[in-house]
Protein backbone atom coordinates (compact mmCIF):
# COMPACT_ATOMS: atom_id res chain seq x y z
CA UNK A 1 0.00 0.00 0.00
CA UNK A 2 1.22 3.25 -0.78
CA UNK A 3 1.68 5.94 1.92
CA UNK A 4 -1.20 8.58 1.70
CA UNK A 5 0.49 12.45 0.92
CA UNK A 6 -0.52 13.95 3.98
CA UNK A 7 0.77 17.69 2.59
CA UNK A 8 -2.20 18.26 1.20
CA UNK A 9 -4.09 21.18 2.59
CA UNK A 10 -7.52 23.20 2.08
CA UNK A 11 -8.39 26.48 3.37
CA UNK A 12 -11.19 27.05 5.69
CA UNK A 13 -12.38 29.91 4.23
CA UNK A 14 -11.86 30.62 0.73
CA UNK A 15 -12.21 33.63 -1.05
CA UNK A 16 -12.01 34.10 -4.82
CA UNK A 17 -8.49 34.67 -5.63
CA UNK A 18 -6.98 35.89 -9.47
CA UNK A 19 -6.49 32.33 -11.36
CA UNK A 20 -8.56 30.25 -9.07
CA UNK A 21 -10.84 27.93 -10.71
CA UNK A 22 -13.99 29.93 -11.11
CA UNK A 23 -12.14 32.18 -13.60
CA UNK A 24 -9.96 29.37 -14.83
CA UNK A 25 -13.15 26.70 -15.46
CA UNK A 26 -16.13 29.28 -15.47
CA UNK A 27 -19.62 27.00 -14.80
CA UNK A 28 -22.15 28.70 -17.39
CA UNK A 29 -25.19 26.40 -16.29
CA UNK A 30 -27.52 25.30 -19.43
CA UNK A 31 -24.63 26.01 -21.88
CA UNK A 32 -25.36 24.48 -25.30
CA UNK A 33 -22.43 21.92 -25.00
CA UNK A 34 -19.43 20.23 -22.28
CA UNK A 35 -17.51 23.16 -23.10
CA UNK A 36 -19.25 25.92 -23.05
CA UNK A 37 -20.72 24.65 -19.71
CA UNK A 38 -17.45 24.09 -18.17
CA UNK A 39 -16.37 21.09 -16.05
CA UNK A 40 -17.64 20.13 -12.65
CA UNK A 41 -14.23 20.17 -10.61
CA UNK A 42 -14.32 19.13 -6.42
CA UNK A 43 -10.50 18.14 -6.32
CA UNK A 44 -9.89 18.15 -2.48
CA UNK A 45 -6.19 17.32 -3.85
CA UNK A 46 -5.97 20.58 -5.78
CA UNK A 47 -8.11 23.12 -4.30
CA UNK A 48 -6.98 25.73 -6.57
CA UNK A 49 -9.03 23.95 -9.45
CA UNK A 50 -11.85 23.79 -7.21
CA UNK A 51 -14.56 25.44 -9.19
CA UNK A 52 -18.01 23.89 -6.90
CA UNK A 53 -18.86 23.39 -3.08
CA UNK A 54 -18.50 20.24 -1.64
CA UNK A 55 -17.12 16.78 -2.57
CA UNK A 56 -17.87 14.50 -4.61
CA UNK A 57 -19.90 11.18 -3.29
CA UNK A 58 -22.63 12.90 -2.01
CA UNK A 59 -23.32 10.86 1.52
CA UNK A 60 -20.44 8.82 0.93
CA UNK A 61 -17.67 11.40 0.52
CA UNK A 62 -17.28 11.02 4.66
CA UNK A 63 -16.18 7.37 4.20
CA UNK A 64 -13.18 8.61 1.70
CA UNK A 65 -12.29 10.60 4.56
CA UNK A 66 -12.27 7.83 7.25
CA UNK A 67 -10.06 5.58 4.67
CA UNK A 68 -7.78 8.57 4.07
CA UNK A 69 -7.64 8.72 7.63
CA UNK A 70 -7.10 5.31 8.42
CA UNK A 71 -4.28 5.24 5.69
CA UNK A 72 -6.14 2.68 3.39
CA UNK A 73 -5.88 5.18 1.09
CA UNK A 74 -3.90 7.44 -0.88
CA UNK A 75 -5.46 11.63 -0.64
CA UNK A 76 -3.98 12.09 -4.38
CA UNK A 77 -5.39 8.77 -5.93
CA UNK A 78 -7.63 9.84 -9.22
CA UNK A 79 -10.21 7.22 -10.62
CA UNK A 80 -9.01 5.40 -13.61
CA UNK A 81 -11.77 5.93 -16.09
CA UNK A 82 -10.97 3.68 -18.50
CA UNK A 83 -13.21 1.64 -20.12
CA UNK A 84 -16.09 3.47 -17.44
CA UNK A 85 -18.12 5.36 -20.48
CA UNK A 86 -21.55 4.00 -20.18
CA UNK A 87 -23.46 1.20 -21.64
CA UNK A 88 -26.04 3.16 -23.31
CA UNK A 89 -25.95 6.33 -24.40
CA UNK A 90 -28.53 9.37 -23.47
CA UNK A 91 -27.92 11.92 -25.97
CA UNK A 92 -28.92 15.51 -25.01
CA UNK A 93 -32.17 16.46 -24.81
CA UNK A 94 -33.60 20.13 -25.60
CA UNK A 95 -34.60 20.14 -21.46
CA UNK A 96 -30.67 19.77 -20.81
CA UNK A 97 -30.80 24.00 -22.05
CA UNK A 98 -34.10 25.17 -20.87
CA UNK A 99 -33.83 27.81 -18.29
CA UNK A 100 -34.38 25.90 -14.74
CA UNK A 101 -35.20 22.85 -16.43
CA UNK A 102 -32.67 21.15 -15.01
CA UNK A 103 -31.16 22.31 -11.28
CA UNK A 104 -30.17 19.14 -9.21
CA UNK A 105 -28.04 16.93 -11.94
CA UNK A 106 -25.01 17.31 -14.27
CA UNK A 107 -26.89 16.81 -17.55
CA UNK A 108 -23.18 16.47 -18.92
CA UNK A 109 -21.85 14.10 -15.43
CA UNK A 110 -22.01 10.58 -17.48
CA UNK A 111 -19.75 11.98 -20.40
CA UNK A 112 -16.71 13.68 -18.18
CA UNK A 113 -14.58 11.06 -19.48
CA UNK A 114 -14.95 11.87 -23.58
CA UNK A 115 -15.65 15.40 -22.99
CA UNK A 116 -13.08 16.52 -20.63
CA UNK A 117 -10.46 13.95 -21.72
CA UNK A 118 -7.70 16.70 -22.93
CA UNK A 119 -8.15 18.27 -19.19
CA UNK A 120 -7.94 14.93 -17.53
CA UNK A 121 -4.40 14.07 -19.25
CA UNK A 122 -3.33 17.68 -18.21
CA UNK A 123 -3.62 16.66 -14.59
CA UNK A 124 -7.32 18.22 -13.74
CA UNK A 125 -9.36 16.13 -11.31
CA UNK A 126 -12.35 15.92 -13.28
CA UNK A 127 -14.89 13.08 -11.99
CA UNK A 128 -18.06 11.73 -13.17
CA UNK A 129 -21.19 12.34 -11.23
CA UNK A 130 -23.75 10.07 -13.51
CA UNK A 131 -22.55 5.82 -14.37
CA UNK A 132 -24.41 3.96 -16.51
CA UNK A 133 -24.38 0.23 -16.87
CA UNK A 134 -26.65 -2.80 -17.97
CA UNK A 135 -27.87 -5.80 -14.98
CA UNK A 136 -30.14 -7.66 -14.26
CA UNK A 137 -32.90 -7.62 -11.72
CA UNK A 138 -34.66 -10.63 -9.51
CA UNK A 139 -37.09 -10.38 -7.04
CA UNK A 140 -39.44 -13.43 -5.87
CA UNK A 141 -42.43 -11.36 -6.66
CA UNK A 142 -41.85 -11.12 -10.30
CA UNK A 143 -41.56 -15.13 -10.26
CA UNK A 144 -44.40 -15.16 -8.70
CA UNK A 145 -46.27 -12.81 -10.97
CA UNK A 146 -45.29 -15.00 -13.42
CA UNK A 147 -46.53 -18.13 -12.04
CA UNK A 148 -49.99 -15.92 -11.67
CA UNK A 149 -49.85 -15.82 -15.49
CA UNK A 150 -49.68 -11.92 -14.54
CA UNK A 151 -46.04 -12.13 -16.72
CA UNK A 152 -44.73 -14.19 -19.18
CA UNK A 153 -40.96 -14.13 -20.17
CA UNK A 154 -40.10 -13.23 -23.54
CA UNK A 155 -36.46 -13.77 -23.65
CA UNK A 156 -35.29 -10.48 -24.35
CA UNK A 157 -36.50 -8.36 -21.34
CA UNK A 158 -38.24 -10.66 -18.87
CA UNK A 159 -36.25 -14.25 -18.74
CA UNK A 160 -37.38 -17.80 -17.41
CA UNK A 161 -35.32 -16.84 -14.65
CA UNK A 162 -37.42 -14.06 -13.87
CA UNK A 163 -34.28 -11.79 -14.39
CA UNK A 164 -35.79 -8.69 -15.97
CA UNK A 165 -32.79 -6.81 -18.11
CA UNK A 166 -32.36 -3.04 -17.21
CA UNK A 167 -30.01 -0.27 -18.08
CA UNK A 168 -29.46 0.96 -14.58
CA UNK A 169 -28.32 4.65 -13.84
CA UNK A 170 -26.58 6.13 -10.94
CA UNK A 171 -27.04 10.25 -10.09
CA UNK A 172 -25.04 11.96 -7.41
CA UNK A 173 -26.78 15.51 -6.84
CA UNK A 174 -24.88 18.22 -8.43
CA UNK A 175 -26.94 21.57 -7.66
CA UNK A 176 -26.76 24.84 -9.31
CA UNK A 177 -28.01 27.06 -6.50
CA UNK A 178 -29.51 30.33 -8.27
CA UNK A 179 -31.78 27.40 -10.06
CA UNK A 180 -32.34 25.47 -6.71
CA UNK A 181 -33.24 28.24 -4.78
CA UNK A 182 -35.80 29.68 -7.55
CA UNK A 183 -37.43 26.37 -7.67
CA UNK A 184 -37.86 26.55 -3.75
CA UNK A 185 -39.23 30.08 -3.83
CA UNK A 186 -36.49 32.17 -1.87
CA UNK A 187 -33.35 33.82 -2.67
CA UNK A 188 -29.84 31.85 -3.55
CA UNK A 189 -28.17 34.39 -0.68
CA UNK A 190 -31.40 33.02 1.88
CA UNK A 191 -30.73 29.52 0.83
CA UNK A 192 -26.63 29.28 1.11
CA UNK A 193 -26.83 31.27 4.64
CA UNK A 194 -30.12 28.54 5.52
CA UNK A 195 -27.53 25.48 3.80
CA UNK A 196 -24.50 26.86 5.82
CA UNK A 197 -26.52 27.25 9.23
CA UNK A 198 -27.90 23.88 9.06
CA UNK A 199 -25.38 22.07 8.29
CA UNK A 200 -23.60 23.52 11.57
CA UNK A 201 -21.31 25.76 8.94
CA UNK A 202 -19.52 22.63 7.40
CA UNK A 203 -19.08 24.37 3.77
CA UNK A 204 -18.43 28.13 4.58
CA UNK A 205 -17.62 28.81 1.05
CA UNK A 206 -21.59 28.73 0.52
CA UNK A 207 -21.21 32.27 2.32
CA UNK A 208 -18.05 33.21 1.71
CA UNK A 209 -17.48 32.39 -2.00
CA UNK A 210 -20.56 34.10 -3.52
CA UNK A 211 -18.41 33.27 -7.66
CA UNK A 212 -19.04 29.17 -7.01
CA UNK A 213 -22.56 28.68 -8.02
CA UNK A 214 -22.82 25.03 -8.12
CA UNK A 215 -22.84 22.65 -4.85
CA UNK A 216 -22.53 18.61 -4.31
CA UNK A 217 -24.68 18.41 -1.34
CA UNK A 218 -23.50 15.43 0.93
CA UNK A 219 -27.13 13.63 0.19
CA UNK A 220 -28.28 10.41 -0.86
CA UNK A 221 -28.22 9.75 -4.58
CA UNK A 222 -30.57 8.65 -7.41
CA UNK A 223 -31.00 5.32 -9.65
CA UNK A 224 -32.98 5.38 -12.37
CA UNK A 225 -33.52 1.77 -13.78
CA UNK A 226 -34.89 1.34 -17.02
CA UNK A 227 -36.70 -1.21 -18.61
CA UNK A 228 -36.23 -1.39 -22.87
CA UNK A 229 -34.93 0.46 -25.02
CA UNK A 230 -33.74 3.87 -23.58
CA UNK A 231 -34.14 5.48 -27.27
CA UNK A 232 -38.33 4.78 -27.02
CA UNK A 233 -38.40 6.82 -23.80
CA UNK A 234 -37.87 10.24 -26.31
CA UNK A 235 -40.16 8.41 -28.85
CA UNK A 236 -43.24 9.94 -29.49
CA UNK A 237 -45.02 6.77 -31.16
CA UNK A 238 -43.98 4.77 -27.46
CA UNK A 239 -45.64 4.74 -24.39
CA UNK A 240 -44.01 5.36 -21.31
CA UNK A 241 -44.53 3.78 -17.89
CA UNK A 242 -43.00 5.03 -14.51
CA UNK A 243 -42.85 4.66 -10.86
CA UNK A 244 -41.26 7.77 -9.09
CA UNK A 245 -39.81 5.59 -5.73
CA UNK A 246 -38.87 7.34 -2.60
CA UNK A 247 -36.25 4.98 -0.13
CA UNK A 248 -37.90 3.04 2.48
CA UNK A 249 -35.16 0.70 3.78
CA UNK A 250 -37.48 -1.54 6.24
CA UNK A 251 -40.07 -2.27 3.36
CA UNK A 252 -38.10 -1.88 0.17
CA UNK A 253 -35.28 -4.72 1.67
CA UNK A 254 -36.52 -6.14 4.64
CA UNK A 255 -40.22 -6.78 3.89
CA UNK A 256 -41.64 -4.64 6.80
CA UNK A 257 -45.26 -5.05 7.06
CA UNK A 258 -46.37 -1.50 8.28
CA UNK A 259 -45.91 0.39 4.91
CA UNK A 260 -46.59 -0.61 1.06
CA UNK A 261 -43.35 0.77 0.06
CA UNK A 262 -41.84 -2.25 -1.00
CA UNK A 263 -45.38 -3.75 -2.56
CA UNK A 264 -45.60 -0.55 -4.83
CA UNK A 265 -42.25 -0.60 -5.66
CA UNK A 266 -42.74 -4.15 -7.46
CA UNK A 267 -45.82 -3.72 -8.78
CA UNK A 268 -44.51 -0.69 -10.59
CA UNK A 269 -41.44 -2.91 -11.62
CA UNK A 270 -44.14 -5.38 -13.10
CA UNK A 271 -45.89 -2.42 -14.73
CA UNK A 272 -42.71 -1.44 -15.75
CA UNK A 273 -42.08 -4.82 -17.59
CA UNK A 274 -45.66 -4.96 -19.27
CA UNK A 275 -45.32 -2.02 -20.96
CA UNK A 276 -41.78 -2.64 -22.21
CA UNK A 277 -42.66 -6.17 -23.65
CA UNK A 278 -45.51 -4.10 -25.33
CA UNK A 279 -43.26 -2.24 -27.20
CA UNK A 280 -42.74 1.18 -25.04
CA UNK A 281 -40.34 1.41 -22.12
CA UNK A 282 -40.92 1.26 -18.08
CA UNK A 283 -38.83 3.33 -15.74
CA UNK A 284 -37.94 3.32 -11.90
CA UNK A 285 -36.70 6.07 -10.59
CA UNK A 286 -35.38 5.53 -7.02
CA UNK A 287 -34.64 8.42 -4.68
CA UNK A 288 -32.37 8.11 -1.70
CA UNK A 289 -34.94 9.98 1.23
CA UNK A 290 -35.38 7.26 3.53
CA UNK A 291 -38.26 8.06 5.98
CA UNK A 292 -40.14 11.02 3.86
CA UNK A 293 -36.74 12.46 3.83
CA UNK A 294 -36.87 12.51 7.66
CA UNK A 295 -34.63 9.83 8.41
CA UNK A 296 -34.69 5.92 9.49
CA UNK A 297 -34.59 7.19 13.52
CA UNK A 298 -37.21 9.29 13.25
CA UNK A 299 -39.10 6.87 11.13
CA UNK A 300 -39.24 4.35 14.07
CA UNK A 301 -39.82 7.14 16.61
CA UNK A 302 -43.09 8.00 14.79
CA UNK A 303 -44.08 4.10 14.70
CA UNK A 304 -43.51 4.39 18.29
CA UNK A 305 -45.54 6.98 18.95
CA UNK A 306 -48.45 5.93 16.34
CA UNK A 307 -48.63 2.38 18.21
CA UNK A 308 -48.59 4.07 21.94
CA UNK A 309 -51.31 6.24 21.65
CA UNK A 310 -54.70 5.64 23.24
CA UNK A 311 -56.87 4.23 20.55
CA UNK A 312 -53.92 2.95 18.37
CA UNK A 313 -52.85 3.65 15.91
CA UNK A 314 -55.42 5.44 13.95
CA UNK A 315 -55.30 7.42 10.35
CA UNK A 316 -56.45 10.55 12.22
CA UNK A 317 -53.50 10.93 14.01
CA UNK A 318 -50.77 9.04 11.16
CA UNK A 319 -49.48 12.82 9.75
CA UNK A 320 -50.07 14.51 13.30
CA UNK A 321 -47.77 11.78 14.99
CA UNK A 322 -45.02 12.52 12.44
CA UNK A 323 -45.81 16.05 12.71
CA UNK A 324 -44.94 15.91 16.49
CA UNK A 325 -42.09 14.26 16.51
CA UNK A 326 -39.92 15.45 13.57
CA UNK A 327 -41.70 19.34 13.15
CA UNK A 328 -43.17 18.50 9.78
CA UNK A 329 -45.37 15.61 7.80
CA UNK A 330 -42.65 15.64 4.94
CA UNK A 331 -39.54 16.82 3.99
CA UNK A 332 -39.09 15.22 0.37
CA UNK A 333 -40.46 18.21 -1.80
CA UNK A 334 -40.95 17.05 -4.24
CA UNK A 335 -39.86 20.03 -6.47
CA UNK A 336 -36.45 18.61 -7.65
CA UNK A 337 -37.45 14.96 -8.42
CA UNK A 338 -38.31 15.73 -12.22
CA UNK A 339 -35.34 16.83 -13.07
CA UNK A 340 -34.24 13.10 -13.95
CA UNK A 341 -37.51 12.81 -16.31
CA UNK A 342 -36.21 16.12 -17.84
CA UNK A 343 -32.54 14.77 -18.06
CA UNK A 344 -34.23 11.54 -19.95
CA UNK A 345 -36.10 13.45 -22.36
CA UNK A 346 -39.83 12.36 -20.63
CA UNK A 347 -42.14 14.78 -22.30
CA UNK A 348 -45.34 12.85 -21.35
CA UNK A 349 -45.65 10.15 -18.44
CA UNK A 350 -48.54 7.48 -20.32
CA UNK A 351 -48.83 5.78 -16.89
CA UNK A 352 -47.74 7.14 -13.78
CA UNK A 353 -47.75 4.07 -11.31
CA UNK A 354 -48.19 6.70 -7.66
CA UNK A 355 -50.98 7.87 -5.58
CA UNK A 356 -48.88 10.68 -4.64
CA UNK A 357 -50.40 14.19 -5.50
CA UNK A 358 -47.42 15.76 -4.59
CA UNK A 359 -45.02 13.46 -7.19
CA UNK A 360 -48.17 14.14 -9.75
CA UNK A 361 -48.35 17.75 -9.19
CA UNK A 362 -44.20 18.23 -9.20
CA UNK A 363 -43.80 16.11 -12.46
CA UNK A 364 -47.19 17.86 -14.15
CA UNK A 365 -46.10 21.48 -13.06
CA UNK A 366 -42.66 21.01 -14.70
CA UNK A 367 -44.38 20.51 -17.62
CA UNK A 368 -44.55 16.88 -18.18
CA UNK A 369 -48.09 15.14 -19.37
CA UNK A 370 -49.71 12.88 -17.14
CA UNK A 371 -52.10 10.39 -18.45
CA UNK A 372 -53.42 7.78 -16.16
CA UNK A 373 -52.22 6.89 -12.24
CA UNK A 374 -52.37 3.58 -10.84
CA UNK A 375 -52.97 2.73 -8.04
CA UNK A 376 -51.80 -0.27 -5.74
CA UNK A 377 -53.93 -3.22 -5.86
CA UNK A 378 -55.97 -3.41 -2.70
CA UNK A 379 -54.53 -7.36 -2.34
CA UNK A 380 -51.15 -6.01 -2.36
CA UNK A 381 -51.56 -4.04 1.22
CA UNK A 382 -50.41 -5.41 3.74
CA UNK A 383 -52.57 -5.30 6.79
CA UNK A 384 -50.78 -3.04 9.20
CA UNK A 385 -50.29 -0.81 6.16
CA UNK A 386 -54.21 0.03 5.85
CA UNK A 387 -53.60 2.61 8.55
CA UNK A 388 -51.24 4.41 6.28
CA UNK A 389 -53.64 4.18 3.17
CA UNK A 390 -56.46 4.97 4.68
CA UNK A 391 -54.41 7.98 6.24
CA UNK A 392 -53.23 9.40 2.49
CA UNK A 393 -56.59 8.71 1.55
CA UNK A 394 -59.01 10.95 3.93
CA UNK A 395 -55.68 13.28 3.40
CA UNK A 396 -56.80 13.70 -0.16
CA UNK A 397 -53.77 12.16 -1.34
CA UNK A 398 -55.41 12.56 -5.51
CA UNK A 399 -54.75 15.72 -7.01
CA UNK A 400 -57.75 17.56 -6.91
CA UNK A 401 -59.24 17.51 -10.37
CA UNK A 402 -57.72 14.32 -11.25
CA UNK A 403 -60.40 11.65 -11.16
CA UNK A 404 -59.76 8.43 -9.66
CA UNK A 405 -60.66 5.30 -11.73
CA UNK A 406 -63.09 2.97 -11.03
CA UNK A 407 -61.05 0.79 -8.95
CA UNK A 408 -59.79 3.59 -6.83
CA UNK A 409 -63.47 4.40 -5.74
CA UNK A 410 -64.21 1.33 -4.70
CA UNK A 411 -61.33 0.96 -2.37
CA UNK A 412 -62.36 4.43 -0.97
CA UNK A 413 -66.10 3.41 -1.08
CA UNK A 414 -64.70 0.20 1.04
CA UNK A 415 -63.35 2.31 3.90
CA UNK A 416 -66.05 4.78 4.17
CA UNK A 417 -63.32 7.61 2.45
CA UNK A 418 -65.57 8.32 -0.62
């Protein structure tokens, strides 16, 4: 192993200096091409080329740290990216260059390698921030759907197996904060002072180096996994199928009973499937916001709380328990989450598989048609999860003025919700 350079040093608080990156690399966010955008560059090893906030790794970028610290590894070690380029290429869509189309994602981050290749043989840390590779998925539902007749392998997308064939595609966030901070309503000075207080001042250049306009947050990622052939998702003569998925890690892995995260999550995989073997294309996009964004611990504090009260655990009381014990029902906001459909080239949704108004109303107010929303079987509840259903439910959890189908009314005749 080789000894980590431990010469390396970064200021605490940086100020824009003559030469530094920023003039050097200039970010012009929604630039027509790579280089008139400019490159996305974090080096921690070369701060002077540092032309963002942050690191890159999102979440993870604390565990480089702790093996740099632990002298597992090397502070100036640089990714190969050989043979990385991805398996399937997303060519750029007009979205990529609409004005605050895009905010939260490197349109350019899976193409560092061929774009920026001159800079990377020069010596300039430039990473990628989007990977793109083919797998396979297998979950015991899907077998099981098939041996429901539900599915029936074809070969080429669903196998006897029950191995489903996806391009999958990681996201790390990469946010351009004059968009971000339009999106949320408020001003990009409010939001770097509210991003530096709240993260107990860990990136002081969001205050003191007003000339970086672009932040990694250190925030889960995104996977988008898609199902067919990318190329019909811009296709106008294709459908399009798609289940926006938020992270529940007790459901979505370990089968927890007391949600329908995981249940949803398959049956829009299954959707997903059907409409790819019918010629158009299914996608899953999966966001890293485990507990409505809230967290795992104060996931299981509002369980807690939900089963002590007197009467149970009742949907009256589901939103005001959270409510109580974290200071608000939901932190996900939903406002950023279409920025991967924009990315994609999604210009009309043919069947949203969500309940959610807010996902509808987020992906439908950024401009992207809507045409039906499924729902989750009844069947496919689990019984401690009725509380939660019949909770989004009497919440209104439709869009107003989109009209459930017939399926959907019965459920909510069934509860007394209609």
């Amino acid at each position: 192993m080789s000894s980590p350079n431990r010469t390396t040093h970064t200021r605490l608080t940086s100020y824009p200096e003559p030469g530094s990156a920023a003039a050097r690399f200039p970010i012009h966010w929604g630039a027509q091409t790579p280089a008139g955008r400019g490159p996305v560059i974090a080096s921690t090893t070369t701060p002077a080329d540092r032309n963002v906030i942050g690191a890159h790794g999102g979440s993870y970028s604390v565990y480089r740290a702790l093996a740099i610290s632990a002298r597992a590894m090397n502070p100036s070690q640089r990714p190969d990216l050989h043979n990385t380029h991805p398996t399937a290429e997303i060519p750029a869509q007009p979205q990529w260059f609409e004005p605050g189309k895009i905010v939260s994602m490197d349109p350019f981050g899976h193409r560092v390698a061929q774009d920026f290749g001159g800079l990377i043989g020069e010596g300039i840390d430039i990473r990628p921030t989007i990977a793109i590779t083919k797998a396979r998925l297998n979950l015991p539902e899907i077998l099981a759907a098939m041996g429901a007749h539900r599915l029936a392998p074809d070969e080429h997308i669903l196998h006897a197996s029950g191995d489903i064939s996806v391009t999958k595609i990681a996201i790390d966030p990469v946010w351009h904060l004059p968009g971000i901070a339009e999106r949320f309503g408020t001003t990009e000075a409010e939001l770097r002072r509210t991003l530096f207080d709240q993260t107990g001042g860990m990136y002081p250049e969001l205050v003191t180096r007003p000339d970086l306009h672009v932040f990694l947050p250190p925030i889960g990622s995104i996977t988008a996994y898609v199902i067919g052939e990318i190329s019909a998702i811009t296709d106008p003569r294709r459908r399009v199928s798609c289940r926006v998925h938020d992270e529940c890690n007790g459901s979505d892995v370990f089968g927890s009973d007391i949600c329908t995260c995981r249940p949803y999550l398959v049956h829009g995989i299954e959707e997903a499937v059907k409409e790819a073997q019918g010629g158009g294309v299914g996608l899953i996009v999966y966001n890293r916001k485990e507990g409505r964004a809230l967290g795992e611990v104060t996931k299981f504090l509002v369980y807690n709380a939900r089963k002590r009260q007197v009467g149970g655990d009742t949907a009256d009381q589901y939103f005001a328990r959270t409510e109580c014990v974290a200071g608000v029902q939901d932190m996900r906001f939903q406002e950023l989450m279409p920025d991967v459909l924009h990315w994609l080239g999604i210009t009309k949704i043919h069947r949203l598989v969500s309940m959610s108004n807010m996902k509808f109303d987020a992906i439908t107010g950024s401009g992207i048609e809507v045409g039906e929303r499924v729902n989750i079987p009844d069947e496919l509840i689990p019984a401690d999860a009725r509380v939660e259903m019949d909770a989004k439910m009497a919440a209104g959890y439709f869009t107003p003025g989109v009209v459930p189908d017939a399926e959907e009314l019965k459920i909510a005749k069934g509860r007394g919700l209609s």
